[in-house]
Protein backbone atom coordinates (compact mmCIF):
# COMPACT_ATOMS: atom_id res chain seq x y z
CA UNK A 1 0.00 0.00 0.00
CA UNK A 2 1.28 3.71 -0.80
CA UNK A 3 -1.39 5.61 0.27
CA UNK A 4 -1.28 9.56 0.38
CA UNK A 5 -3.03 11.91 2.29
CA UNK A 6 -2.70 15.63 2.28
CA UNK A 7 -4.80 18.09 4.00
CA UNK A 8 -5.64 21.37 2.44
CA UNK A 9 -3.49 24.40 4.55
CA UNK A 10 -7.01 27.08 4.12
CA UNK A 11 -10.23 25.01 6.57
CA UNK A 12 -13.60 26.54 6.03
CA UNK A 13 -14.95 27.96 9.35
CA UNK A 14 -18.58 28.71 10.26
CA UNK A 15 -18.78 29.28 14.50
CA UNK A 16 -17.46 26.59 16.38
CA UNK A 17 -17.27 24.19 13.26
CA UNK A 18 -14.76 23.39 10.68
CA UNK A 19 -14.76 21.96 7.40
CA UNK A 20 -11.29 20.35 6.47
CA UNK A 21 -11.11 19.31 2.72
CA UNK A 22 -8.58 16.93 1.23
CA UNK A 23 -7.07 14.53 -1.00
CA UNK A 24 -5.98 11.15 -1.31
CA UNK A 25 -3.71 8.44 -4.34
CA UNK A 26 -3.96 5.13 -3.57
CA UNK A 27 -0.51 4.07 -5.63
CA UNK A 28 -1.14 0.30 -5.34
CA UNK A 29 -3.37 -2.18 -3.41
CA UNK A 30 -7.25 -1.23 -2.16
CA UNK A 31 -6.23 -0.76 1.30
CA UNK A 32 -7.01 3.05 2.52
CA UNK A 33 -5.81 5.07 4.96
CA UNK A 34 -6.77 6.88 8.35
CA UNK A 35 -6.76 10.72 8.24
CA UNK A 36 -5.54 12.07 11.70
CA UNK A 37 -7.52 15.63 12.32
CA UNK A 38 -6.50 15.97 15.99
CA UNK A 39 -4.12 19.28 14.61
CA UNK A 40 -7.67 20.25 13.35
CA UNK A 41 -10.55 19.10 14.94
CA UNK A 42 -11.70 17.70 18.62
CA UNK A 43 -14.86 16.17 17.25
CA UNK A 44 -15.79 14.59 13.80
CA UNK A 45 -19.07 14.84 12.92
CA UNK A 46 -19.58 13.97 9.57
CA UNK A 47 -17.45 13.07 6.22
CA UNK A 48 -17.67 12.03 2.52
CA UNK A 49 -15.27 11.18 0.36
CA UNK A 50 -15.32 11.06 -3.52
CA UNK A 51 -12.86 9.53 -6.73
CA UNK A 52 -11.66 11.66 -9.40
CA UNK A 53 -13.33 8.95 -11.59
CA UNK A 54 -16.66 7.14 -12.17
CA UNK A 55 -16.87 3.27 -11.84
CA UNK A 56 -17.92 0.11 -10.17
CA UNK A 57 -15.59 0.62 -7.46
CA UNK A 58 -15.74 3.53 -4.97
CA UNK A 59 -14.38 4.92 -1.92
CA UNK A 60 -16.04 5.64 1.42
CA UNK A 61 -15.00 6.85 5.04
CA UNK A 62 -15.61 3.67 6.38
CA UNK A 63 -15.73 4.92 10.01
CA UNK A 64 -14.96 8.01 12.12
CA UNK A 65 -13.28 7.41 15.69
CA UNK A 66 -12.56 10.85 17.85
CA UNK A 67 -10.54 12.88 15.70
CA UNK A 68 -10.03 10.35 13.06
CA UNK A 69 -11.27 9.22 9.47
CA UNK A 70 -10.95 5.37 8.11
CA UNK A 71 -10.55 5.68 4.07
CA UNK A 72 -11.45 2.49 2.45
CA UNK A 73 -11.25 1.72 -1.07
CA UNK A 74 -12.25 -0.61 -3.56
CA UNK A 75 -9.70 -0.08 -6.42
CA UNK A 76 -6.19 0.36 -6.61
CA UNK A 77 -4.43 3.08 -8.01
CA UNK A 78 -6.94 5.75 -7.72
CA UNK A 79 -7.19 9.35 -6.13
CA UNK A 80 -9.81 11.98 -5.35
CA UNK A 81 -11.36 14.02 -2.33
CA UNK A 82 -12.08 13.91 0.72
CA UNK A 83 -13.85 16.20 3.61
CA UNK A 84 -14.53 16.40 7.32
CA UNK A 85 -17.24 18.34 9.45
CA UNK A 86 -16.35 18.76 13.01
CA UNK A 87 -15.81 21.15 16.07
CA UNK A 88 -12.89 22.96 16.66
């Protein structure tokens, strides 16, 4: 697995909550990733994720745990979005 995270530097703030927007490349194998927002967030309360490309196979945060997203995809070699609503 090579998987790559980055998290945009600019978050999008609205009171108390955050959205943090970011991407991902999956450079072999369909294992994903955790994203570690503790730098960003204390509370996760909801997030998406999306390819760059249609198909069969997708990607999905498979599970939020404190101040931390589980990336899981189907298909290897593929990048795209991803984003996380939470507290500050």
């Amino acid at each position: 697995m090579a998987q790559t995270i980055v998290i945009d530097s600019r978050h999008h703030i609205l009171g108390d909550l955050v959205l943090i927007t970011g991407t991902f490349a999956n450079a072999g194998g369909t294992q994903g990733g955790d994203i570690l927002l503790a730098d960003h967030l204390s509370k996760i309360f909801a997030a998406g994720s999306n390819m760059n490309e249609a198909g069969t196979t997708d990607t999905e945060i498979d599970g939020t745990l404190g101040t931390k997203l589980t990336l899981a995809q189907g298909a290897t070699n593929k990048a795209g979005q991803w984003w996380a609503l939470g507290k500050r």
